[in-house]
N, C-alpha and C. Protein backbone atom coordinates (compact mmCIF):
# COMPACT_ATOMS: atom_id res chain seq x y z
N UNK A 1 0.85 -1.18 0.00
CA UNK A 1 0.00 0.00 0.00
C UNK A 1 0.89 1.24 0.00
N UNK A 2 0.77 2.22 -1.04
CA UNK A 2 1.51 3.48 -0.96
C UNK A 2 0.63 4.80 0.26
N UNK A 3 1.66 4.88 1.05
CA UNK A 3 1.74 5.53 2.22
C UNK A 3 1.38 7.16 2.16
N UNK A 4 1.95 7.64 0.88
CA UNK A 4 1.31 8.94 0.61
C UNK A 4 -0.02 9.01 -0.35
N UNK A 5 -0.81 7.59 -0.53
CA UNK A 5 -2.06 7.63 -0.81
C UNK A 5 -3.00 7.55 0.18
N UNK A 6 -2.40 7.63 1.82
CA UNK A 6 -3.75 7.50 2.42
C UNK A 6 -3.14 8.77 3.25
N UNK A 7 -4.64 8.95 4.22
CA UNK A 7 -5.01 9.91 5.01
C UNK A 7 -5.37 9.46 6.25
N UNK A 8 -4.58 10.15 7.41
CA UNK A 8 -4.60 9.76 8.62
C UNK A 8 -4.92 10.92 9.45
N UNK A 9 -5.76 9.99 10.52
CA UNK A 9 -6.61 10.94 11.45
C UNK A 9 -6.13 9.76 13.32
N UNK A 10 -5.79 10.86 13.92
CA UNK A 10 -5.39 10.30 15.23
C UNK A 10 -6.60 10.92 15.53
N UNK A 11 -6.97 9.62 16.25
CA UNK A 11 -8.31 9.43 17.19
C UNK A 11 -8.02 9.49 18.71
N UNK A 12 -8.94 10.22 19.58
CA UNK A 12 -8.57 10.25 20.97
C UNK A 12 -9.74 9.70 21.98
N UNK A 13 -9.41 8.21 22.54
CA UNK A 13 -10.63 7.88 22.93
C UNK A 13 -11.11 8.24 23.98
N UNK A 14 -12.39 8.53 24.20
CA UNK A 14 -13.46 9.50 24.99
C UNK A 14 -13.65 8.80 26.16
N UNK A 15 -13.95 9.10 27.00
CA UNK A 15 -14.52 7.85 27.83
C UNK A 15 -15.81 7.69 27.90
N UNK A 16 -16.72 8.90 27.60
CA UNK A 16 -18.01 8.46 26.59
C UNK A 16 -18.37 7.00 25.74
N UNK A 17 -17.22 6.95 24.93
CA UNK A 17 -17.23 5.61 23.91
C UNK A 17 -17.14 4.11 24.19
N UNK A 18 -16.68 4.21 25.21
CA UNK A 18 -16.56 2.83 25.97
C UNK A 18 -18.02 2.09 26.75
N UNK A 19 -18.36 0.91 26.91
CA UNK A 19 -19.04 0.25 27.32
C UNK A 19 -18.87 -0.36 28.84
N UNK A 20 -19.78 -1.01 28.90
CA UNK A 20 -19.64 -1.87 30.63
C UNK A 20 -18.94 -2.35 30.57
N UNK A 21 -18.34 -2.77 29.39
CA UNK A 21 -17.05 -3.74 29.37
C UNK A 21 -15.62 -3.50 30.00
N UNK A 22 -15.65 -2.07 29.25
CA UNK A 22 -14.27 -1.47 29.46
C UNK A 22 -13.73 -1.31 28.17
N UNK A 23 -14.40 -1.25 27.31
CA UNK A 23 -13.48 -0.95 26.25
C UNK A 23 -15.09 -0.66 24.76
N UNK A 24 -14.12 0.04 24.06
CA UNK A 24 -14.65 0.97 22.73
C UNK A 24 -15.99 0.34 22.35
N UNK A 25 -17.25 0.69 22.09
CA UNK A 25 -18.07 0.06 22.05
C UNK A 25 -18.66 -0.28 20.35
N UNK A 26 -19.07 -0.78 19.74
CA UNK A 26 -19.14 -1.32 18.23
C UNK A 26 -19.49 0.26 17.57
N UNK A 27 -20.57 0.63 18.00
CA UNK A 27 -21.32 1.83 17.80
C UNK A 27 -20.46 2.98 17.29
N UNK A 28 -19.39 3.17 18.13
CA UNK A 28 -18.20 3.75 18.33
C UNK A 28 -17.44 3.96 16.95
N UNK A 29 -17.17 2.94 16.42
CA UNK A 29 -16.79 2.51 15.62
C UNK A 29 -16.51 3.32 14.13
N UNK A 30 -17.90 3.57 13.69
CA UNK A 30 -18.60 4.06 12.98
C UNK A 30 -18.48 6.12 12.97
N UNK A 31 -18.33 6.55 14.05
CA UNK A 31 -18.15 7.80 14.22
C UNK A 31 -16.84 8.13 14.21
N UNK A 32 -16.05 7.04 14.74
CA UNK A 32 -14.21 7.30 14.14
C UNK A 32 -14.06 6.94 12.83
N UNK A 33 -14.95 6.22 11.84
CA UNK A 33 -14.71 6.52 10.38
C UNK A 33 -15.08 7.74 9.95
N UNK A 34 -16.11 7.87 10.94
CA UNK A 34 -16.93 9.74 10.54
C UNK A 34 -15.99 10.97 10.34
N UNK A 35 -15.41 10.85 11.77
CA UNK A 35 -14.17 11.35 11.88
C UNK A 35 -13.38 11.58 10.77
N UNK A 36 -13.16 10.97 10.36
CA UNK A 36 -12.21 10.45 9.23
C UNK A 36 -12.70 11.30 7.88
N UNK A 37 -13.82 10.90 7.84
CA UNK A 37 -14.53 11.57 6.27
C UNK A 37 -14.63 13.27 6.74
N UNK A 38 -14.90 13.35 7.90
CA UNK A 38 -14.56 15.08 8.16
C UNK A 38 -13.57 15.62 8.09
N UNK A 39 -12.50 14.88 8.33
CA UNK A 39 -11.15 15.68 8.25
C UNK A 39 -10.80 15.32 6.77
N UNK A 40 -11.31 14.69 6.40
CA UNK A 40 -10.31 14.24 5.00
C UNK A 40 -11.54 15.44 3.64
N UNK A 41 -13.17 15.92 4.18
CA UNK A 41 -13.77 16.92 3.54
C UNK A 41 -12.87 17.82 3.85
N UNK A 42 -12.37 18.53 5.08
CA UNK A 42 -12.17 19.61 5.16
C UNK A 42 -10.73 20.09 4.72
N UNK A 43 -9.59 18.79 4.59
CA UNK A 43 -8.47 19.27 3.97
C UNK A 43 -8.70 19.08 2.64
N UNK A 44 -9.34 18.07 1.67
CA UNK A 44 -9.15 17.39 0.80
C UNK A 44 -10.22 18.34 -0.13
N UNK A 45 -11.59 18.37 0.28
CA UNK A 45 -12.52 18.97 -0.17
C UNK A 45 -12.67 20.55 0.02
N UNK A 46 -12.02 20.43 1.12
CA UNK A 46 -11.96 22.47 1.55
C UNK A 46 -13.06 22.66 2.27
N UNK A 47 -14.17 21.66 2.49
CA UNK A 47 -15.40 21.89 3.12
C UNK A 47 -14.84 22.59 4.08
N UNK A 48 -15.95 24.05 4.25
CA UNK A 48 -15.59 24.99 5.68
C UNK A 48 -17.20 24.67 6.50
N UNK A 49 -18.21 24.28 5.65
CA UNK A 49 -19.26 24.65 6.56
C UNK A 49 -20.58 23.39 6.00
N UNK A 50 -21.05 23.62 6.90
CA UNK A 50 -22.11 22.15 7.11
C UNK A 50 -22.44 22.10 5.34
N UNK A 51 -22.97 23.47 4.99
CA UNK A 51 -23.63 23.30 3.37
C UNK A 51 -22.78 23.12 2.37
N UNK A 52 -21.52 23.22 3.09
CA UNK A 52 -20.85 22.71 1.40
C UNK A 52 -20.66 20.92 1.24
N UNK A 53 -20.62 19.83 2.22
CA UNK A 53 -21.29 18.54 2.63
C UNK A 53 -21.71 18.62 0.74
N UNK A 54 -21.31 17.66 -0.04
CA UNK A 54 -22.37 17.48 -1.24
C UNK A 54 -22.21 16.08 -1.38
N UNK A 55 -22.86 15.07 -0.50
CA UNK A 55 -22.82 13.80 -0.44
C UNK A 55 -23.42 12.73 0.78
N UNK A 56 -24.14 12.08 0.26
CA UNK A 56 -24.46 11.45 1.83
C UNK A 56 -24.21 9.92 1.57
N UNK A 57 -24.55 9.57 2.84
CA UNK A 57 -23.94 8.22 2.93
C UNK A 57 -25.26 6.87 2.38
N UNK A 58 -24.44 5.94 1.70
CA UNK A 58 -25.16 4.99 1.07
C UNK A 58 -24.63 3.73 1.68
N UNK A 59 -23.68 3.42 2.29
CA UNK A 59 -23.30 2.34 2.80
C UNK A 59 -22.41 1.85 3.40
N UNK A 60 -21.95 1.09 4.73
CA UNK A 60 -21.30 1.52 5.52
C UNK A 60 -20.98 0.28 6.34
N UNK A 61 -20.00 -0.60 6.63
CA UNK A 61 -19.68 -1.29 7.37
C UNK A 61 -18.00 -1.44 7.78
N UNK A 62 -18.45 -2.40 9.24
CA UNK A 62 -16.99 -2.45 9.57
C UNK A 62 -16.66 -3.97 10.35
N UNK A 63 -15.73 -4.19 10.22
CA UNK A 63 -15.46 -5.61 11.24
C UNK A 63 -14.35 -5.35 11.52
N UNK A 64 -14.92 -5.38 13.06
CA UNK A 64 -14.49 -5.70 14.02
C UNK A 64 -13.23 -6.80 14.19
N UNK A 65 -12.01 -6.68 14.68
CA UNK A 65 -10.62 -7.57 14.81
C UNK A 65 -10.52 -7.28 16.46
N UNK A 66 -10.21 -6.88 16.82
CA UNK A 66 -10.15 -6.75 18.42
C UNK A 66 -10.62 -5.07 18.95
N UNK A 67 -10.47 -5.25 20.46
CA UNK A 67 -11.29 -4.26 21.25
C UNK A 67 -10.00 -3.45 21.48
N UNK A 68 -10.51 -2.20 21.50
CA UNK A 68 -10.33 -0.91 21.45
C UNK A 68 -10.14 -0.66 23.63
N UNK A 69 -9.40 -0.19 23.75
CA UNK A 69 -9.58 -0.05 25.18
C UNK A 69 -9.29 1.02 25.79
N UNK A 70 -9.72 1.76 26.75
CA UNK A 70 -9.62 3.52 27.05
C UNK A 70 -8.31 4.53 26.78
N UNK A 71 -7.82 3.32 27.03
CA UNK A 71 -6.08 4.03 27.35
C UNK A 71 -5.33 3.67 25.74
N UNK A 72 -6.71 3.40 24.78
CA UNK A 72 -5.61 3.14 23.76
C UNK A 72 -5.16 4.25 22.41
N UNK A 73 -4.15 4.20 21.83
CA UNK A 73 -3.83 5.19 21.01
C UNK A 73 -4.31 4.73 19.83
N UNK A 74 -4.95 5.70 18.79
CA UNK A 74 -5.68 4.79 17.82
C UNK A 74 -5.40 5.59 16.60
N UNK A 75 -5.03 5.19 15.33
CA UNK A 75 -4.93 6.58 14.40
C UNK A 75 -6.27 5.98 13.32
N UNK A 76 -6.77 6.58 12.63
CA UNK A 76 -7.31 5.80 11.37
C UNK A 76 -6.91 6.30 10.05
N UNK A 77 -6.14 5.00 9.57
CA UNK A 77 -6.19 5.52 8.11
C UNK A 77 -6.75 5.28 6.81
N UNK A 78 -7.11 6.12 6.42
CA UNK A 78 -7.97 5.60 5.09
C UNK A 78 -7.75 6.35 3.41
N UNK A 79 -8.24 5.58 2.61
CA UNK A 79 -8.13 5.57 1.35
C UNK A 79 -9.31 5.75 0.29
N UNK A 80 -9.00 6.41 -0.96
CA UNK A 80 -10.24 6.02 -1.84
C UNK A 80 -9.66 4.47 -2.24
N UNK A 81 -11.31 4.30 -2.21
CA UNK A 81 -10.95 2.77 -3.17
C UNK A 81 -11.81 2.83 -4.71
N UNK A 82 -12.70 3.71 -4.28
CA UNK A 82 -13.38 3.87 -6.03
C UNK A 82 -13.75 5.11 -6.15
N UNK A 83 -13.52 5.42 -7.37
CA UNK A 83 -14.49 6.93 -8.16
C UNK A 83 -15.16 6.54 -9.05
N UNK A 84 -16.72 6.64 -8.95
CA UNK A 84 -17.71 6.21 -10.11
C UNK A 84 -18.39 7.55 -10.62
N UNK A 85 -19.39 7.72 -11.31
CA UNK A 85 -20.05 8.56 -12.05
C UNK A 85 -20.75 9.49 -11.09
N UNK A 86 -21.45 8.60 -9.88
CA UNK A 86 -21.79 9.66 -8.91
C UNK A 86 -21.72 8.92 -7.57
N UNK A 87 -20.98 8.17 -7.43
CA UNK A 87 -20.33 7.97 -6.26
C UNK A 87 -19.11 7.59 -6.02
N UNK A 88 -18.50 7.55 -4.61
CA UNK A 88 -17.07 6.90 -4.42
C UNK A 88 -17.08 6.65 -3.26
N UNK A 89 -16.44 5.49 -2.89
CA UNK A 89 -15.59 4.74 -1.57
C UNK A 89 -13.99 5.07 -1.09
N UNK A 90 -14.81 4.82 0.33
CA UNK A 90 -13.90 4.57 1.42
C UNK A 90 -13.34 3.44 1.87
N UNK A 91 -12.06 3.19 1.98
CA UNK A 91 -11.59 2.00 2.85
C UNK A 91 -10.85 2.86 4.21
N UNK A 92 -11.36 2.22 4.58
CA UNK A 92 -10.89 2.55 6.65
C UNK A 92 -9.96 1.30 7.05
N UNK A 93 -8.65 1.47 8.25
CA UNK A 93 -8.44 0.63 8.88
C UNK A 93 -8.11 1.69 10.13
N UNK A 94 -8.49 1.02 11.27
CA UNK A 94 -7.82 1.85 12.86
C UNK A 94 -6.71 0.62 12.88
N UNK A 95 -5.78 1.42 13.56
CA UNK A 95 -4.72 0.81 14.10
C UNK A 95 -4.09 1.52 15.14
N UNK A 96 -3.05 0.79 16.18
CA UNK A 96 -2.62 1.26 17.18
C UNK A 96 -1.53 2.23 16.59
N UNK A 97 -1.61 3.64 17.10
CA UNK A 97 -0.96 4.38 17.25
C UNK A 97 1.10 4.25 16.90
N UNK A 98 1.00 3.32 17.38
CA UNK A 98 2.22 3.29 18.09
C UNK A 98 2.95 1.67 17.74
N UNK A 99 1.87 0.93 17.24
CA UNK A 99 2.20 -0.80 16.56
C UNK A 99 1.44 -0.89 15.26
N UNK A 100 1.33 -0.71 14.08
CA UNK A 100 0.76 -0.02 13.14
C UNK A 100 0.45 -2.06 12.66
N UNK A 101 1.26 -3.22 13.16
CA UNK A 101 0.52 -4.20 12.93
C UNK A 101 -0.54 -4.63 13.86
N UNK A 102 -1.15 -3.81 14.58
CA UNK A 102 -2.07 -3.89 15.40
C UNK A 102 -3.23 -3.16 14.76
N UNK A 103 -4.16 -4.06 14.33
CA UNK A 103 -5.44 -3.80 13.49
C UNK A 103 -6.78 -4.36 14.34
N UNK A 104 -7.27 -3.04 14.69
CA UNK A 104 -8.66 -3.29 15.49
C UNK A 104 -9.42 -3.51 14.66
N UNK A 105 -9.80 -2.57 13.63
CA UNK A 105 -10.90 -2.76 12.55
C UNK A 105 -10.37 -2.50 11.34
N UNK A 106 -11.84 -2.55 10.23
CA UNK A 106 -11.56 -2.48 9.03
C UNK A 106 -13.08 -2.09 8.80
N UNK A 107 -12.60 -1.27 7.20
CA UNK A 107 -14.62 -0.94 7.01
C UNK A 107 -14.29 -0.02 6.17
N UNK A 108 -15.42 0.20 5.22
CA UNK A 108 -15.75 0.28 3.92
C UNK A 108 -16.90 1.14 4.18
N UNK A 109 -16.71 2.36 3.52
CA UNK A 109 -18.43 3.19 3.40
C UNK A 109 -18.42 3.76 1.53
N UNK A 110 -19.80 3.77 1.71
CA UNK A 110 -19.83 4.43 -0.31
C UNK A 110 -20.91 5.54 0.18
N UNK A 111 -20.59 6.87 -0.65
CA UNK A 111 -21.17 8.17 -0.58
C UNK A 111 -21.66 8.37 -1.89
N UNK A 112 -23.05 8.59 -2.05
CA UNK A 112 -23.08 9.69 -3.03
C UNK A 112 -23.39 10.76 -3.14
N UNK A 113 -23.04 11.32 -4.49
CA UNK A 113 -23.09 12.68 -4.47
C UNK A 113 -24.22 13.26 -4.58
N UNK A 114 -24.78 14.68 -3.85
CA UNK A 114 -26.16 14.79 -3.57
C UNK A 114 -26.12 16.38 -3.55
N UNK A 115 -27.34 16.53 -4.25
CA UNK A 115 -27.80 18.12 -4.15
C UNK A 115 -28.72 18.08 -3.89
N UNK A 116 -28.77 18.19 -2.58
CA UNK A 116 -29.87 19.03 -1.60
C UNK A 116 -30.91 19.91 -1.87
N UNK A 117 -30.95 20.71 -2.46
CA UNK A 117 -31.45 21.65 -3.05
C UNK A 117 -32.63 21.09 -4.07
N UNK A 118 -32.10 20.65 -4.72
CA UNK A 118 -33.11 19.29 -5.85
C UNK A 118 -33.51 18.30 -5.08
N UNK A 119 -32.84 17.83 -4.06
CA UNK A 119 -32.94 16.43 -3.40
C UNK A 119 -32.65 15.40 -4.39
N UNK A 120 -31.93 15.31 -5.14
CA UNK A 120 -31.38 14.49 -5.83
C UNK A 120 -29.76 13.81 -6.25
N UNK A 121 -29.31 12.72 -6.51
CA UNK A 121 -27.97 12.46 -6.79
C UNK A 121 -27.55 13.27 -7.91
N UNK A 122 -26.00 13.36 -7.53
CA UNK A 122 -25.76 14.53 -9.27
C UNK A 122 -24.16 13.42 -9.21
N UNK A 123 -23.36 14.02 -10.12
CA UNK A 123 -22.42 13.38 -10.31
C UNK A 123 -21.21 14.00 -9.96
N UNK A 124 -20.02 13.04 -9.60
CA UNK A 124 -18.96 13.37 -8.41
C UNK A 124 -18.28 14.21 -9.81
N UNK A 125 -18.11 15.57 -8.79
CA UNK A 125 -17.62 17.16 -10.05
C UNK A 125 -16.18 16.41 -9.83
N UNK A 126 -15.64 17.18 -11.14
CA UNK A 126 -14.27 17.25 -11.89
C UNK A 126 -13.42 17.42 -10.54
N UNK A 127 -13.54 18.39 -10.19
CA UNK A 127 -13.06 18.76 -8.89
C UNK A 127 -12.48 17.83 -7.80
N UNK A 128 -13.62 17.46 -7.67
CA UNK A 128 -13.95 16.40 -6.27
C UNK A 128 -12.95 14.66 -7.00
N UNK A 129 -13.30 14.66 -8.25
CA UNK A 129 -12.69 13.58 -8.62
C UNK A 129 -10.94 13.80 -8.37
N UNK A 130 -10.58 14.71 -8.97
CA UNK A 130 -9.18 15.60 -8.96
C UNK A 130 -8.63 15.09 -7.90
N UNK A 131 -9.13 16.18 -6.53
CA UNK A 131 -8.94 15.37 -5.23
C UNK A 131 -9.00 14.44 -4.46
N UNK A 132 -10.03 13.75 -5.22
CA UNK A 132 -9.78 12.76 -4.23
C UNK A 132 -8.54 10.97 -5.21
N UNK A 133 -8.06 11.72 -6.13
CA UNK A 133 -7.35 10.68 -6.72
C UNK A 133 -6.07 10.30 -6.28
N UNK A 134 -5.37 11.91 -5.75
CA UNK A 134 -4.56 11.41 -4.98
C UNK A 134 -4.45 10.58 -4.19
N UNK A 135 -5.66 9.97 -3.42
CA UNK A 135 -5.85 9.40 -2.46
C UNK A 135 -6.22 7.75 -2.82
N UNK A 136 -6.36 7.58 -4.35
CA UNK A 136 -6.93 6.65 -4.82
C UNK A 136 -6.22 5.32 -4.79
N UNK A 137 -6.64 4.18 -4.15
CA UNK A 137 -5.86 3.49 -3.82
C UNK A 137 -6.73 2.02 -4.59
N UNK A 138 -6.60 1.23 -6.08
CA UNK A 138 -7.31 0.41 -6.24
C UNK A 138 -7.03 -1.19 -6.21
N UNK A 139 -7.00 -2.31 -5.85
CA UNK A 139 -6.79 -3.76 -5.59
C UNK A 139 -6.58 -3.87 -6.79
């Protein structure tokens, strides 16, 4: 995997996020990929403000490899894995901070592109393709 195709976001775990268990709860999960797609709009896309968002989410999973635990250091990094006509994917992995072969999860979301305004899908702009190719990482 080329290293300057992905985008990394250090995660800081809450103690909110954790369960009875003691450690990161599944739910959790899902909002540190969120994470992820926010920071990677706001450098990648320039998004400054809720309305510039031109995409919502179509699909979204993750599995689970081991538990996440309060005290742990977590970064996530992720990649494009596709650019289509009016949508594109995410590949996610968290990993420990600090042991980068330490893989808690893995997970995959697909966005499309959406104008609000119409309430309808439109197609991923020149732009948006541009940027996010750098990032494009395909099997």
């Amino acid at each position: 995997m080329q290293s300057n195709k992905i985008f990394s976001t250090d995660i800081e775990v809450r103690f909110r996020d954790l369960d009875a268990l003691g450690h990161v709860n599944n739910a959790v999960f899902f909002t540190y990929f969120e994470e992820g797609r926010k920071n990677f709009s706001k450098k990648i896309f320039k998004v400054s403000d809720l309305s510039d968002f031109s995409f919502i989410m179509a699909h979204i999973r993750c599995d689970y490899l081991k538990p996440i635990k309060f005290n742990g250091h977590i970064t996530l990094k992720m990649w494009v894995k596709h650019i289509g006509n009016r949508s594109f994917s995410f590949e996610y992995k968290l990993i420990d901070s600090k042991d980068e072969s330490m893989v808690y999860a893995t997970g995959e979301s697909v966005q499309v592109c959406y104008d609000y305004t119409a309430d309808t899908s439109m197609a991923v702009t020149d732009k948006m393709r541009e940027a996010m190719a750098q990032y494009l990482i395909q099997p």
